[in-house]
Protein backbone atom coordinates (compact mmCIF):
# COMPACT_ATOMS: atom_id res chain seq x y z
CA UNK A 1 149.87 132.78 121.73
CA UNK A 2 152.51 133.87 119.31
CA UNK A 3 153.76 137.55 119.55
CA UNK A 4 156.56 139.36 117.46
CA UNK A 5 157.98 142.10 118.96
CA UNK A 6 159.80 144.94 117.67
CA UNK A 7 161.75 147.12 119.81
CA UNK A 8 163.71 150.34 118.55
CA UNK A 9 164.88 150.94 122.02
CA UNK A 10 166.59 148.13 123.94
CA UNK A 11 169.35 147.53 126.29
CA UNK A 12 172.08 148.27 126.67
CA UNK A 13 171.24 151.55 125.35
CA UNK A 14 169.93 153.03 128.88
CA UNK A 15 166.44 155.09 129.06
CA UNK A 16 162.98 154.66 130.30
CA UNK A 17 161.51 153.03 127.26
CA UNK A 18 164.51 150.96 126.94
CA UNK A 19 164.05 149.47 130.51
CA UNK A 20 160.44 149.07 129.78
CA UNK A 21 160.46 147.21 126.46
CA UNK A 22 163.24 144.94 128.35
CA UNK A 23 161.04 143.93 131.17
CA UNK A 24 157.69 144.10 129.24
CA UNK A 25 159.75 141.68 126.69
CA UNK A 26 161.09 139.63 129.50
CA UNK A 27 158.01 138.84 131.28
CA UNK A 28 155.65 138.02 128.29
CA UNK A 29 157.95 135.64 127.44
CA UNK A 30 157.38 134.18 130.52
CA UNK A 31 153.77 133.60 129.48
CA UNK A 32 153.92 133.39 125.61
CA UNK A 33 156.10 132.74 122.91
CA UNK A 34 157.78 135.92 122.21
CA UNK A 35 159.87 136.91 119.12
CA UNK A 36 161.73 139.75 119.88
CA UNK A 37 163.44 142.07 117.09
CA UNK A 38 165.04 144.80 119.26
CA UNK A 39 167.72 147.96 118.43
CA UNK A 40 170.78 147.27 121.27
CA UNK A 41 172.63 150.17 119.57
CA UNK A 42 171.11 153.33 120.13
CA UNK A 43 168.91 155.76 118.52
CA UNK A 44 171.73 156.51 116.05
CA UNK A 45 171.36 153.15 114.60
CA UNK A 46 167.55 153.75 114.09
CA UNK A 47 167.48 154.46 110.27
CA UNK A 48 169.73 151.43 109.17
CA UNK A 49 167.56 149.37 112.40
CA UNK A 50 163.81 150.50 110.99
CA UNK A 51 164.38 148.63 107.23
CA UNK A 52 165.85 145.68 108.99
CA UNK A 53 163.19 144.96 111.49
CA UNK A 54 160.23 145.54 108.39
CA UNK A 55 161.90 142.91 106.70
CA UNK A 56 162.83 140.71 108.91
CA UNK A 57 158.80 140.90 110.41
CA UNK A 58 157.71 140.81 106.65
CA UNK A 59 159.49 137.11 106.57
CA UNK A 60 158.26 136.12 109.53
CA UNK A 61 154.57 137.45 110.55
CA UNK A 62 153.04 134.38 108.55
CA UNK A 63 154.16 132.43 112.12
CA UNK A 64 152.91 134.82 114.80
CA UNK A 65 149.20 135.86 115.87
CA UNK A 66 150.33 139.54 116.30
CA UNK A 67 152.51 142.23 116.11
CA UNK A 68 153.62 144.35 119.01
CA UNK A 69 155.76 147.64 118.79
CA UNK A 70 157.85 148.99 121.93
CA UNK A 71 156.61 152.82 121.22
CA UNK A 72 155.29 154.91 118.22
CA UNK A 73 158.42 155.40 116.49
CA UNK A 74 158.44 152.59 114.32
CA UNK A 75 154.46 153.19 114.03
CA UNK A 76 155.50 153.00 110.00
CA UNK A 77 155.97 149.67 110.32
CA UNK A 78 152.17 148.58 111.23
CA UNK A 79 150.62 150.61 108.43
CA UNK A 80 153.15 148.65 105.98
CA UNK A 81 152.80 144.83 107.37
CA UNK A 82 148.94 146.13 107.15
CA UNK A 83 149.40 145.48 103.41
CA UNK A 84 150.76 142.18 103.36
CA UNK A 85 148.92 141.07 106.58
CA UNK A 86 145.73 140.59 108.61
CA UNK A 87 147.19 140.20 111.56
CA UNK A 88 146.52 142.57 114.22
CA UNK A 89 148.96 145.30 115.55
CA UNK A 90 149.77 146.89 118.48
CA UNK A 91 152.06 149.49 120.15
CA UNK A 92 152.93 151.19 123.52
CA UNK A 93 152.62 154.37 123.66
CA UNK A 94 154.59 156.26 126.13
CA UNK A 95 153.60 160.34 126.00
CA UNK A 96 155.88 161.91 123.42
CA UNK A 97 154.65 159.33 121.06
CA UNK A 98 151.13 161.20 120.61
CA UNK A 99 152.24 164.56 122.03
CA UNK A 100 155.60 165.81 120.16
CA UNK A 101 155.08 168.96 118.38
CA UNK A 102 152.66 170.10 121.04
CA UNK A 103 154.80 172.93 121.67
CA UNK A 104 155.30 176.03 119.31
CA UNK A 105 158.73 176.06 117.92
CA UNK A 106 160.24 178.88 116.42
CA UNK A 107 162.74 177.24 114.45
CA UNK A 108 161.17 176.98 110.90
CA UNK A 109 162.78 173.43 110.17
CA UNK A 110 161.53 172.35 113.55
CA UNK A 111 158.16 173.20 112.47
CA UNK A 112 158.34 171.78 109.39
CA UNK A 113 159.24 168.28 111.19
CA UNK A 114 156.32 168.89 113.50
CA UNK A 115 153.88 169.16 110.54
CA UNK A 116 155.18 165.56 109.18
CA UNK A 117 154.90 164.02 112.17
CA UNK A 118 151.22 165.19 113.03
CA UNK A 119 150.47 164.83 108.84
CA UNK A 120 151.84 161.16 108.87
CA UNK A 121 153.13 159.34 112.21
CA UNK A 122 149.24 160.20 114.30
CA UNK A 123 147.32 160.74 111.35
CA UNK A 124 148.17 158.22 109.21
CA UNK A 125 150.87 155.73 111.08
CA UNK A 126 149.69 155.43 114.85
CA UNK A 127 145.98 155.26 113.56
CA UNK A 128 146.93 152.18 111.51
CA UNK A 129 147.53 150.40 114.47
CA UNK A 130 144.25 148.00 115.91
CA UNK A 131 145.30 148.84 119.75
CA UNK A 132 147.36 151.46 121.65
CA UNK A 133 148.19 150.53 124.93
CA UNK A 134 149.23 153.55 127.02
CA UNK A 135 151.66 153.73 130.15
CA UNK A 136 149.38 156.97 131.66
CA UNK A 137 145.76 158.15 131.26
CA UNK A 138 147.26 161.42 130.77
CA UNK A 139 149.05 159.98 127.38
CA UNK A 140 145.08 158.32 126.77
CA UNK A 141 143.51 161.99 127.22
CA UNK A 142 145.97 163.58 124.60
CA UNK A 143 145.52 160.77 122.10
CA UNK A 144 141.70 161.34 122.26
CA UNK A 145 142.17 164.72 121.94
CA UNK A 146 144.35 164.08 119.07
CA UNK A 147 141.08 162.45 116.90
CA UNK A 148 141.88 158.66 118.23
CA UNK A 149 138.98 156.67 118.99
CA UNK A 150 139.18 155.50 122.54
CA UNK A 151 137.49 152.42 122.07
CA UNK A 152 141.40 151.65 120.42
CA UNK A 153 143.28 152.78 123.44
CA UNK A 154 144.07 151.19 126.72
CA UNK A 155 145.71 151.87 129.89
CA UNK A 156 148.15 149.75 131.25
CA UNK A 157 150.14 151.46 133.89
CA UNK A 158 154.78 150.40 133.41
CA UNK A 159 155.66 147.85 135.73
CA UNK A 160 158.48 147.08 138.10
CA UNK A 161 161.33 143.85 139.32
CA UNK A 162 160.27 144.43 143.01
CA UNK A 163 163.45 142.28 143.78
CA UNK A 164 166.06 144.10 140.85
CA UNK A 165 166.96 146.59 142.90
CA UNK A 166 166.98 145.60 146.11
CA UNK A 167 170.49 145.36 147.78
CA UNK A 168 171.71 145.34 152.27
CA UNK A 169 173.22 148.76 151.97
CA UNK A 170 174.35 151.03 154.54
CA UNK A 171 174.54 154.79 154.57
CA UNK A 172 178.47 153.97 154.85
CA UNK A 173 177.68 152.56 151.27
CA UNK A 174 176.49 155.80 150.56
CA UNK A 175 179.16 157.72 151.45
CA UNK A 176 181.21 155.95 149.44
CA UNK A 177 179.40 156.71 146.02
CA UNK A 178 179.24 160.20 146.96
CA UNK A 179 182.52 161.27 148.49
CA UNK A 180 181.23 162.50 151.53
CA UNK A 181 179.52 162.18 154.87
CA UNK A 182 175.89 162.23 155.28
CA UNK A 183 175.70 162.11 159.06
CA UNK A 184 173.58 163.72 160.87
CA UNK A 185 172.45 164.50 156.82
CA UNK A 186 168.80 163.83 155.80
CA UNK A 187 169.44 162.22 152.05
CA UNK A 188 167.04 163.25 149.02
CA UNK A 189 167.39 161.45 145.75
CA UNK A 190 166.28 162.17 142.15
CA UNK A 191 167.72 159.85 139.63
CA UNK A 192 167.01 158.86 135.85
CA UNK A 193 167.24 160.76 132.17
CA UNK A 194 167.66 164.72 133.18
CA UNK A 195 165.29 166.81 130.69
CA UNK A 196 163.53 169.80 131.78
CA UNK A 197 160.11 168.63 132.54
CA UNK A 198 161.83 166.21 135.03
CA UNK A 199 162.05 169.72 137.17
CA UNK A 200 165.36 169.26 138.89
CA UNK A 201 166.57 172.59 137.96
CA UNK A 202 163.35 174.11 138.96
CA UNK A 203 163.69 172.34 142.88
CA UNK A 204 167.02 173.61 143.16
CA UNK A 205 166.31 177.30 142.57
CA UNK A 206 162.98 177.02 144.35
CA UNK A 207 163.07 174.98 146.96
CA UNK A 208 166.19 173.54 148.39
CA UNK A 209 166.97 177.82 149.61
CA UNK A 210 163.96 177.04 151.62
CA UNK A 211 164.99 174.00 153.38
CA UNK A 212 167.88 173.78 156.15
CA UNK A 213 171.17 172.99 155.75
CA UNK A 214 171.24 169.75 156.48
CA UNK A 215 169.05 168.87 153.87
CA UNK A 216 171.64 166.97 150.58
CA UNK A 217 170.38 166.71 147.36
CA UNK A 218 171.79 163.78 145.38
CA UNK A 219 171.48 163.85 141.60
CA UNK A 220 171.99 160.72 139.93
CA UNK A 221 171.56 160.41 136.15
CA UNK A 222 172.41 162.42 132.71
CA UNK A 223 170.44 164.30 130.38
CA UNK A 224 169.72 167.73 128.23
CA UNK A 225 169.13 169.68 130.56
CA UNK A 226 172.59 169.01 133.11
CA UNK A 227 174.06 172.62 131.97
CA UNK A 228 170.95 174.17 133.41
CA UNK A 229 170.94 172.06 136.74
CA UNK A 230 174.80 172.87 137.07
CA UNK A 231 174.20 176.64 136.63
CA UNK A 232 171.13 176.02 139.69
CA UNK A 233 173.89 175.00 141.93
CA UNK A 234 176.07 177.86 141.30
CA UNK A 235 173.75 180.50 141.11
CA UNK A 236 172.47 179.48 144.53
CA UNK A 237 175.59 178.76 146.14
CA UNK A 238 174.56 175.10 147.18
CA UNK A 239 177.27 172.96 146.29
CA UNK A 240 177.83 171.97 149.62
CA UNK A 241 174.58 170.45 149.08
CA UNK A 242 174.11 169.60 146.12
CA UNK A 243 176.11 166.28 144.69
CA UNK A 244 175.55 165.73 140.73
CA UNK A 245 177.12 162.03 139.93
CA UNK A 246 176.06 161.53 136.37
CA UNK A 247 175.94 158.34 134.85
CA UNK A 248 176.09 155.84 136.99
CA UNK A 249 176.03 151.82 136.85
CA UNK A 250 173.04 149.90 138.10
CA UNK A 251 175.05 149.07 141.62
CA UNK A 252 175.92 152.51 142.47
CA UNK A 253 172.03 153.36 142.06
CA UNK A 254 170.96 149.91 143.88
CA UNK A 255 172.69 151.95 146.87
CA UNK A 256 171.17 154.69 146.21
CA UNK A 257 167.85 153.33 145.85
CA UNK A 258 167.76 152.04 149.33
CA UNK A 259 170.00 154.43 151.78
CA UNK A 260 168.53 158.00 150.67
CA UNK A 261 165.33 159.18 152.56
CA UNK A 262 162.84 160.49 149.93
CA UNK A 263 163.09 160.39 146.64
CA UNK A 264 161.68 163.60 144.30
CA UNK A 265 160.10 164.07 141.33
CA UNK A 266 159.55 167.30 141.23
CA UNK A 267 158.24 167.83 137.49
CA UNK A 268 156.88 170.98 136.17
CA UNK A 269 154.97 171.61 132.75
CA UNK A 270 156.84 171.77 129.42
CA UNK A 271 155.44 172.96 126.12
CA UNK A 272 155.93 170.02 123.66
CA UNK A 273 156.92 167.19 126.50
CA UNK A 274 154.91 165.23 129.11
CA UNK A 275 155.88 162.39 131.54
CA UNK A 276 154.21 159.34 130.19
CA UNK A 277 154.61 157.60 133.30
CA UNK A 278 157.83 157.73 135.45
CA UNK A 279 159.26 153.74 136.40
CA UNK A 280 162.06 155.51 138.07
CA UNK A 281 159.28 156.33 141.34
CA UNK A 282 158.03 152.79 141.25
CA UNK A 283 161.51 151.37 141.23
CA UNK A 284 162.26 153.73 144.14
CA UNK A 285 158.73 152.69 145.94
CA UNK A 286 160.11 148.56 145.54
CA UNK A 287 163.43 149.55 147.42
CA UNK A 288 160.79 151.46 150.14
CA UNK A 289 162.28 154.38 149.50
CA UNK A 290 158.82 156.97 149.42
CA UNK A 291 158.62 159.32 146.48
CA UNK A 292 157.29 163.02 146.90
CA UNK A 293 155.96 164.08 143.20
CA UNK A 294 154.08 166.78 141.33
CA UNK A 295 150.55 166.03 140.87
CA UNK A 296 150.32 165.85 136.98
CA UNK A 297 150.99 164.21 133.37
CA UNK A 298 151.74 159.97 134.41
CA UNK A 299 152.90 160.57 137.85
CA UNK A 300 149.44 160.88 138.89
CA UNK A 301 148.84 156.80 137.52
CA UNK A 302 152.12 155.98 138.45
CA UNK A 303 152.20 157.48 142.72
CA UNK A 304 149.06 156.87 144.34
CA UNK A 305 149.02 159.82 147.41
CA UNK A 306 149.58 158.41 150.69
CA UNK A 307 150.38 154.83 149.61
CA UNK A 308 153.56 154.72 147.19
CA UNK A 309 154.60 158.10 147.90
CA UNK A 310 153.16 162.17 148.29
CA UNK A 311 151.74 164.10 145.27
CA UNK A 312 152.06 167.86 145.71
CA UNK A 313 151.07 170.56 143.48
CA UNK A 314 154.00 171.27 140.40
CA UNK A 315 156.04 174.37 140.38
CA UNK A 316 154.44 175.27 144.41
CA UNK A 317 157.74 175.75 145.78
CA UNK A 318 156.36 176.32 149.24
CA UNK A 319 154.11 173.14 149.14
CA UNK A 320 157.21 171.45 148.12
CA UNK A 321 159.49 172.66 150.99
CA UNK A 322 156.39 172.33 153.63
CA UNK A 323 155.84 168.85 152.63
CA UNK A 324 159.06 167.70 152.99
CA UNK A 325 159.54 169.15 156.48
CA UNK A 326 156.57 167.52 157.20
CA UNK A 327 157.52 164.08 155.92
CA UNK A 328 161.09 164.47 157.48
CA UNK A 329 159.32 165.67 161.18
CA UNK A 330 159.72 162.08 162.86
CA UNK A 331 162.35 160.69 161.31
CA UNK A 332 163.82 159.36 157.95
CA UNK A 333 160.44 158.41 155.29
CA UNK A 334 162.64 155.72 154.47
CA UNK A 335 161.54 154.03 157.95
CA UNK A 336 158.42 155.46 158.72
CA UNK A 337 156.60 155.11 155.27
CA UNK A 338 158.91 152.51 153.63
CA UNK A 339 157.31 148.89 154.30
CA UNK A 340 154.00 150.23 153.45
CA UNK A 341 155.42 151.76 150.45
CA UNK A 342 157.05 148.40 148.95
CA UNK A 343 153.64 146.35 149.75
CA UNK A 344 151.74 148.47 147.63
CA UNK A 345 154.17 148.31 144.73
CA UNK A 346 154.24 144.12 145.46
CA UNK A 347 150.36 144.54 144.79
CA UNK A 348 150.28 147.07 142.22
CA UNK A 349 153.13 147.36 139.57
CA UNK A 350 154.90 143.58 139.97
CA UNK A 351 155.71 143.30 136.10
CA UNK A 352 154.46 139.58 136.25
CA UNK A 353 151.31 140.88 136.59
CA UNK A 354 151.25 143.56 134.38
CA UNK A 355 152.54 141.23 131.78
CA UNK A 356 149.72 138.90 132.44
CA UNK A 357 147.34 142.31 131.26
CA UNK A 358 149.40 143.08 127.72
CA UNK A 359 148.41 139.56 127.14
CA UNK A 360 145.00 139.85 128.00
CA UNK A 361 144.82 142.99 125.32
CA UNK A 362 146.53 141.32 123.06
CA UNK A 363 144.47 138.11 123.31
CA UNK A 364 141.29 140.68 123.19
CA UNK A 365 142.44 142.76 120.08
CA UNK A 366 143.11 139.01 117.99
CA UNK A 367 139.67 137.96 118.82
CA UNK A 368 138.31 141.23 117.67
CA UNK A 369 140.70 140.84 114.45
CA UNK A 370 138.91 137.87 114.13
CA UNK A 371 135.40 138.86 114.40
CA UNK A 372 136.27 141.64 112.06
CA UNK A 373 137.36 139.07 109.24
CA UNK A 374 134.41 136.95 109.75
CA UNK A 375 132.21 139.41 109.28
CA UNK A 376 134.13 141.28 105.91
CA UNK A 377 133.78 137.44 104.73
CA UNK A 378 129.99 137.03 105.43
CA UNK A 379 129.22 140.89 103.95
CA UNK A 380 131.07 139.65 100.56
């Protein structure tokens, strides 16, 4: 099978969908010939990268059974290659994709981009495409809900390197990254992209005056919503506490990954935005670090309770704090929780596998393509 990829968002340009076009692009080409087109330069580059790619996969669709896009931002470029082509498209969809412009914006150019992108990327754009393959059922319910026919959406959950991040580290290593001692210290970890439905903000405030004070928070990552998480900390008094490190390069966060205790997700619901998934709790679950998340959006497909990590209800403050005393009563989650945690990644989210499903879907939606044709053909 022959499969051109685009990509709009690709390493080294760091993010969630960047990591997952990377791997899902890796590992297919593990099992089929894969052209890949991809953006390395960010999303500023997008409107010289978007004309580039549609011509470049104008010149060179005659060679390749299908087309698949990273995530519904280029969803232009299937209704266009739909004029010069029979092939079959496809795209990832990863939340925001179906569910931007949800919220009710005051801002009267805001709205006005809203409008265009219901009017023209869902209605017109993302239906053009034969299959949508979605990283949560949650992203699958809005789509529906958004007039899609299901019978042209799919599940397929992100995947994960189980070995990637894996590292020997020591809590010394730890210490290190962070400037400080953790003895005696019980460790918890949030790290990736820090926008408000990620809840970090909301867990400071909430919870972490509820736990006791030898309870660290480590924040590892950057986002829209750090001035907000910064004023947390000082409005609480918990910067003894609380350690905010940014930005950080992949071996910093390899330590990280597998000397903290529990890692949280601690979302909460956001007008507008929606978790389409969340890799960053599967990559923790591969280092057997246990996650404890809210119970909503694509951390409900991506944490299974009481196998990869602990779902509790979002924005329950209490159930937050009572859950983590709980999980902390024995020891470290890390070691009581942590093999079992890693085997049910190895059997569930190993990105040679999921691979090995895109290309089953893909494989499915050509023969379909096919069937289609033959049948236009025997009608005329």
């Amino acid at each position: 099978m022959k499969i051109l990829f685009i990509s709009r968002a690709y390493p080294p340009t760091v993010g969630g969908i960047e990591n997952q076009n990377y791997e899902l692009a890796k590992w297919l080409s593990e099992i089929a010939e894969v052209k890949i087109i991809a953006n390395t330069r960010g999303r500023k580059f997008l409107p010289i990268f978007a004309p580039y790619a549609l011509l470049r996969a104008l010149f060179l669709m005659h060679k390749y059974d299908a087309l698949l896009i990273g995530d519904g931002t280029l969803a232009i470029l299937s209704w266009i290659m739909k004029i010069f082509y029979k092939k079959p498209t496809l795209c990832v969809i990863h939340g925001l994709d179906i569910n931007y412009g949800s919220a009710s914006l005051g801002v009267w150019y805001e709205k006005i981009l809203i409008k265009l992108y219901q009017t023209f990327w869902i209605e017109i754009f993302i239906k053009s495409f034969d299959k949508l393959i979605a990283v949560g059922n949650e992203t699958v319910k809005v789509a529906v809900e958004k007039g899609i026919p299901d019978e042209k959406i799919v599940f397929i959950p992100n995947g994960v390197d189980t070995e990637k991040h894996l590292t020997q580290s020591a809590k010394a290593d730890l210490e290190k990254i962070i400037g400080q001692s953790v003895a005696d210290k019980k460790v918890l970890l949030t790290s990736g992209r820090l926008a408000k439905r990620k809840g970090v903000a909301w867990f400071i405030a909430n919870v972490m005056p509820k736990l006791a004070e030898n309870f660290v928070y480590i924040i590892a990552g950057d986002g829209p919503d750090k001035e907000n998480i910064q004023q947390a900390i000082k409005n609480n008094k918990l910067e003894n506490r609380i350690t905010m490190l940014g930005y950080i390069p992949d071996e910093a966060k390899n330590v990280l990954l597998n000397t903290a205790d529990l890692f949280v997700q601690p979302n909460i619901k956001v007008a507008g935005d929606m978790e389409g998934f969340g890799i960053s709790v599967i990559e923790a679950g591969a280092c057997r670090l246990p996650v404890l998340a809210s119970n909503m959006e694509g951390l409900k497909d991506a944490i299974k309770d009481g196998k990869n990590g602990f779902l509790v209800e979002p924005e329950n403050a209490q159930a937050y704090a009572d859950k983590i005393n709980e999980l902390f009563k024995s020891g470290s989650p890390r070691e009581l929780f942590g093999e079992t945690v890693r085997n049910f990644v190895l059997a569930n989210y190993q990105w040679k596998n999921i691979a090995q499903q895109y290309l089953t879907e893909i494989q499915k939606t050509i023969n379909e393509n096919l069937k289609s044709q033959i049948s236009m053909s025997n009608k005329i």
